[in-house]
N, C-alpha and C. Protein backbone atom coordinates (compact mmCIF):
# COMPACT_ATOMS: atom_id res chain seq x y z
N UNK A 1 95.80 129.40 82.34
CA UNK A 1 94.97 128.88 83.42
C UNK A 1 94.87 129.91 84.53
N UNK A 2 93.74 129.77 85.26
CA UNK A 2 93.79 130.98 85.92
C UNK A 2 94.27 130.07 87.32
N UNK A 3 94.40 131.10 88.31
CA UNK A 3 94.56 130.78 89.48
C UNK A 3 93.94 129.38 90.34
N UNK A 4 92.55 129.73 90.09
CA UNK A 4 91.75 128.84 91.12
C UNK A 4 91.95 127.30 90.09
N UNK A 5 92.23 127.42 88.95
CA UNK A 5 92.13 126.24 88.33
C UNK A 5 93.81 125.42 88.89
N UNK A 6 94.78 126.42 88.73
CA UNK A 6 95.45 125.52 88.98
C UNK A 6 96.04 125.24 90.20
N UNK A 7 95.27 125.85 91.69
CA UNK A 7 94.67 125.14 92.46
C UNK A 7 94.28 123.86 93.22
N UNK A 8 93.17 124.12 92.07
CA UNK A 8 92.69 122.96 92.04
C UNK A 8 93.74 121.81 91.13
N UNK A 9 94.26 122.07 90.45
CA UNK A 9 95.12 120.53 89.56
C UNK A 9 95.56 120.65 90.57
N UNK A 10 96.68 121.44 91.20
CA UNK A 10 97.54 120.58 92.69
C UNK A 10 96.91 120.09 93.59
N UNK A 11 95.76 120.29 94.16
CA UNK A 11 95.22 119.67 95.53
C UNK A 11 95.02 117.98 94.37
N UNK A 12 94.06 118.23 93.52
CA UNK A 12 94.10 116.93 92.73
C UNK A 12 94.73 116.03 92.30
N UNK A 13 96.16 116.67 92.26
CA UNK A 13 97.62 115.69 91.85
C UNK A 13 97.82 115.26 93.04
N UNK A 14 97.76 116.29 94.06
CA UNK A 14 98.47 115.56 95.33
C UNK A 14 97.43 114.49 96.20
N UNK A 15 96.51 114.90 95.80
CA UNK A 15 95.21 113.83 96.49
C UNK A 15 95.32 112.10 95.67
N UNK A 16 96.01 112.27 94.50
CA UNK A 16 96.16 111.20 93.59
C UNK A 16 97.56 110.52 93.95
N UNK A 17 98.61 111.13 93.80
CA UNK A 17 99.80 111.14 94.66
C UNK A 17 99.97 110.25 95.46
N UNK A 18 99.18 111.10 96.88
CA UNK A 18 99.31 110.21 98.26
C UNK A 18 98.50 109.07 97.83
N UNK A 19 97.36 108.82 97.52
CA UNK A 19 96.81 107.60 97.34
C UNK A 19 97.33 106.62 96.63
N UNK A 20 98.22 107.59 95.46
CA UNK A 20 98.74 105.96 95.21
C UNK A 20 100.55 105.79 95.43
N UNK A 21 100.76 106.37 96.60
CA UNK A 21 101.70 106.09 97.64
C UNK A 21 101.49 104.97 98.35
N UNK A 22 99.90 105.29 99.31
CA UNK A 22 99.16 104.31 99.81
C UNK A 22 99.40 103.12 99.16
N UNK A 23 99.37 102.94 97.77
CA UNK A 23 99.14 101.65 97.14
C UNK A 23 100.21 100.97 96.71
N UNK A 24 101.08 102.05 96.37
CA UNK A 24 102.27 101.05 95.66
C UNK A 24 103.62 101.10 96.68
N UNK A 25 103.58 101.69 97.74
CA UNK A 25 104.74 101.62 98.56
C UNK A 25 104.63 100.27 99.08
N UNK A 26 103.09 99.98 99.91
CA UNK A 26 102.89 98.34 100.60
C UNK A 26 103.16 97.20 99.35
N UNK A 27 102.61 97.59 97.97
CA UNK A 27 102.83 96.23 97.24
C UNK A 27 104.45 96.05 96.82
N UNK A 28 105.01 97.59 96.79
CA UNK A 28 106.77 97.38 95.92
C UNK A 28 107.40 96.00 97.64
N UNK A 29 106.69 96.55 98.88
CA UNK A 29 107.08 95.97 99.72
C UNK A 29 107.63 94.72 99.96
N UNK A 30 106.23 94.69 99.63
CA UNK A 30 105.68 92.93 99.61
C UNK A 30 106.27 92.21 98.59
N UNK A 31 106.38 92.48 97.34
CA UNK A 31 107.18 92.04 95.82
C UNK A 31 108.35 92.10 96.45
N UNK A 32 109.11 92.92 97.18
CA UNK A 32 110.74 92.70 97.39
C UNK A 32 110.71 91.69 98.72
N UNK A 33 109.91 91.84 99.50
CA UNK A 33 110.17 90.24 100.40
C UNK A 33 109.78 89.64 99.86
N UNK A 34 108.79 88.96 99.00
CA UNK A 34 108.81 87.91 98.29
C UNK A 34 109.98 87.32 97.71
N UNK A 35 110.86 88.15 96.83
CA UNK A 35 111.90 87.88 95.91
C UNK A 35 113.36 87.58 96.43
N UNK A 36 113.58 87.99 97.73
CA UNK A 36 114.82 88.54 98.78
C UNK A 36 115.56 86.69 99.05
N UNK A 37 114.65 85.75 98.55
CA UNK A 37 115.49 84.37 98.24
C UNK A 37 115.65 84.14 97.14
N UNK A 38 115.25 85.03 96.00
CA UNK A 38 115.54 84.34 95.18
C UNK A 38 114.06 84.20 94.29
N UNK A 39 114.55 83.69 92.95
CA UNK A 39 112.88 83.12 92.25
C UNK A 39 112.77 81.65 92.78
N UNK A 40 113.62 80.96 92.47
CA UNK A 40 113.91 79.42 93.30
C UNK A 40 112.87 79.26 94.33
N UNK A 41 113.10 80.60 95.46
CA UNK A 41 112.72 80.16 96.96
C UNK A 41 111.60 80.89 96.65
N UNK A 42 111.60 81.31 95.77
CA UNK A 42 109.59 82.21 95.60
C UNK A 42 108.76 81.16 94.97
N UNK A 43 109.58 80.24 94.31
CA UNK A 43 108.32 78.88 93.43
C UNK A 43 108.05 77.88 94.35
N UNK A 44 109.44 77.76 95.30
CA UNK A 44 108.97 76.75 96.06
C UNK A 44 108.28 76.88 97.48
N UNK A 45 108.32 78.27 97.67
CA UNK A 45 107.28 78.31 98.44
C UNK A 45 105.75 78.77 98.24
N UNK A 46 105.31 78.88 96.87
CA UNK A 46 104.38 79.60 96.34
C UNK A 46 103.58 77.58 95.96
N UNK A 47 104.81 76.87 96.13
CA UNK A 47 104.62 75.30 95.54
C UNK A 47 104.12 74.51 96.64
N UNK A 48 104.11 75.13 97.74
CA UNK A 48 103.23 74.14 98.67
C UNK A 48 101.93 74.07 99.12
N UNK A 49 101.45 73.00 99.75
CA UNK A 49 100.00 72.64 100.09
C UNK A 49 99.01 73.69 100.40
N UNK A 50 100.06 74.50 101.54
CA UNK A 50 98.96 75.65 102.79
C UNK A 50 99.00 76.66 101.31
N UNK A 51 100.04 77.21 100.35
CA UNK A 51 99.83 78.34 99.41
C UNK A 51 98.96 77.86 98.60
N UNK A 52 98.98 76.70 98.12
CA UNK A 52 97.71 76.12 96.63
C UNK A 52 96.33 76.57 97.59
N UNK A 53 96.31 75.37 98.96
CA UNK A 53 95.05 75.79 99.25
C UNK A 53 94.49 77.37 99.83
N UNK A 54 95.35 78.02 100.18
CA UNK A 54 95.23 79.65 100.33
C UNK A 54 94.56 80.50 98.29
N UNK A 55 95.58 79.94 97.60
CA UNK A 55 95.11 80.46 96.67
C UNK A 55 93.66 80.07 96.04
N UNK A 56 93.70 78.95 96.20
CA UNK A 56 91.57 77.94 96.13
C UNK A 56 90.91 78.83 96.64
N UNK A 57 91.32 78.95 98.10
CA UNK A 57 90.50 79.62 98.87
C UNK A 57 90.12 81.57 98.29
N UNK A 58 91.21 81.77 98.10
CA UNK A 58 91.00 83.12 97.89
C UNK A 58 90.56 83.27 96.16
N UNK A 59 90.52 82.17 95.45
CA UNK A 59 89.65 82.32 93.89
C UNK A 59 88.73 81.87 93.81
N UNK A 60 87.78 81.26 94.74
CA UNK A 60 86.73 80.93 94.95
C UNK A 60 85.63 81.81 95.52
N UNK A 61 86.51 82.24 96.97
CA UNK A 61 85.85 83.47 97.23
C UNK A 61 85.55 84.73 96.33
N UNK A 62 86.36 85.28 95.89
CA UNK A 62 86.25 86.05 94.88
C UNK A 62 85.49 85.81 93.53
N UNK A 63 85.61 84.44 92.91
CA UNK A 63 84.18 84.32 92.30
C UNK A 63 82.98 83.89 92.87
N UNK A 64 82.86 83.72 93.86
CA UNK A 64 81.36 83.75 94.71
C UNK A 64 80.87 85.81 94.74
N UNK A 65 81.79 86.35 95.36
CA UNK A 65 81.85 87.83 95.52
C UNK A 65 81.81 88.17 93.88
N UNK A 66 81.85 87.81 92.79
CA UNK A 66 81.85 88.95 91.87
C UNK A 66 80.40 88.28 91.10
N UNK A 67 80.35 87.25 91.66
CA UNK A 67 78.43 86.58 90.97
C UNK A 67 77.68 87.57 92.07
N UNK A 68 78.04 87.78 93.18
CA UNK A 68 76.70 88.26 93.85
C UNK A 68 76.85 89.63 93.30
N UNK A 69 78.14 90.07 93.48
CA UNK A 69 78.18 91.84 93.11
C UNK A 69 77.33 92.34 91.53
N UNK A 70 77.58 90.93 90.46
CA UNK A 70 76.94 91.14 89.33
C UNK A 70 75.40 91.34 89.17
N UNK A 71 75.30 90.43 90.72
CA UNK A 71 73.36 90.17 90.71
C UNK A 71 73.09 91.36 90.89
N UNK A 72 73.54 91.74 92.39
CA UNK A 72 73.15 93.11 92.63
C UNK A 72 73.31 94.59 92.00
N UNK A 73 74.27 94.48 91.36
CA UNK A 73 74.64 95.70 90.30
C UNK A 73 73.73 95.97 89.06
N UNK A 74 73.03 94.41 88.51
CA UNK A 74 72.49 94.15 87.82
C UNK A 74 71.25 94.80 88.17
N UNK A 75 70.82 94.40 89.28
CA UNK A 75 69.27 94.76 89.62
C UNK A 75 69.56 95.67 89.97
N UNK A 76 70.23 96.74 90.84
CA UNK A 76 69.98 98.00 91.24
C UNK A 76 70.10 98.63 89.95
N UNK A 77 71.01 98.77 88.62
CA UNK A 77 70.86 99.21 87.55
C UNK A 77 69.33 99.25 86.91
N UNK A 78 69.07 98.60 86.95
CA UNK A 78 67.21 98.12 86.25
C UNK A 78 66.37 98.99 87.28
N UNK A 79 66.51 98.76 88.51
CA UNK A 79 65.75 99.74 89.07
C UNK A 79 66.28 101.54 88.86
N UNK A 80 67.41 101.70 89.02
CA UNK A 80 67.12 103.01 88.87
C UNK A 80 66.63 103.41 86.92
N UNK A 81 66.76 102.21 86.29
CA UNK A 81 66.28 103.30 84.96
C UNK A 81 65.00 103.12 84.73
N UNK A 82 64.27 101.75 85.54
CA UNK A 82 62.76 102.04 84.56
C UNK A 82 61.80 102.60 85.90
N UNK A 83 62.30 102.91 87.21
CA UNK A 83 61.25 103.60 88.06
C UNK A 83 61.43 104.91 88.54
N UNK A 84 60.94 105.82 88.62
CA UNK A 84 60.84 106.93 89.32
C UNK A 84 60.77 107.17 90.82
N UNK A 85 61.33 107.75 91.29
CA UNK A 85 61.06 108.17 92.93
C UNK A 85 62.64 109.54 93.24
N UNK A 86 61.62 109.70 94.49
CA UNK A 86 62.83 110.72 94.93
C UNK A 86 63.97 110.94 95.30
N UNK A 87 64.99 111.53 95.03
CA UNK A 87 66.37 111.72 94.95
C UNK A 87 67.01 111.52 93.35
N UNK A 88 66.31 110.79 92.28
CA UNK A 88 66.72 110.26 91.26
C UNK A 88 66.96 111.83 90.25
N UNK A 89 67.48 111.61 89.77
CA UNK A 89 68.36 113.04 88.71
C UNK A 89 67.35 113.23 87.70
């Protein structure tokens, strides 16, 4: 490999790296306060009213958000393959 290539793999490893530092340092977080009573004290609080209706709330939303994202993904797909205009590849 020459120089500039491997370079480039380190800026790319480390750009991958930190990002998923970003990602898995906050969730290992969150998974160990969750667990820090116990599985016991993780069912029974995962077992009440405000968490069921938090979780409704947040799977509902999310299938409302992935019907619209489908509409629109759908149609902007169709438009860019059967029309022409500028900027298109």
């Amino acid at each position: 490999m020459t120089t500039h290539a491997l370079l480039q793999l380190a800026l790319r490893s480390a750009a991958v790296g930190y990002v998923s530092l970003l990602i898995l340092f906050p969730l290992a977080a969150i998974a160990h306060q969750s667990f820090v009573g116990g599985i016991g004290h993780f069912i029974q609080d995962i077992a009440t009213p405000q968490a069921s209706s938090a979780l409704a709330l947040t799977l509902e939303a999310a299938f409302i958000t992935t019907v619209i994202n489908a509409l629109f993904g759908t149609l902007s797909a169709i438009v860019l393959v059967r029309y022409e205009f500028p900027g298109r590849w």
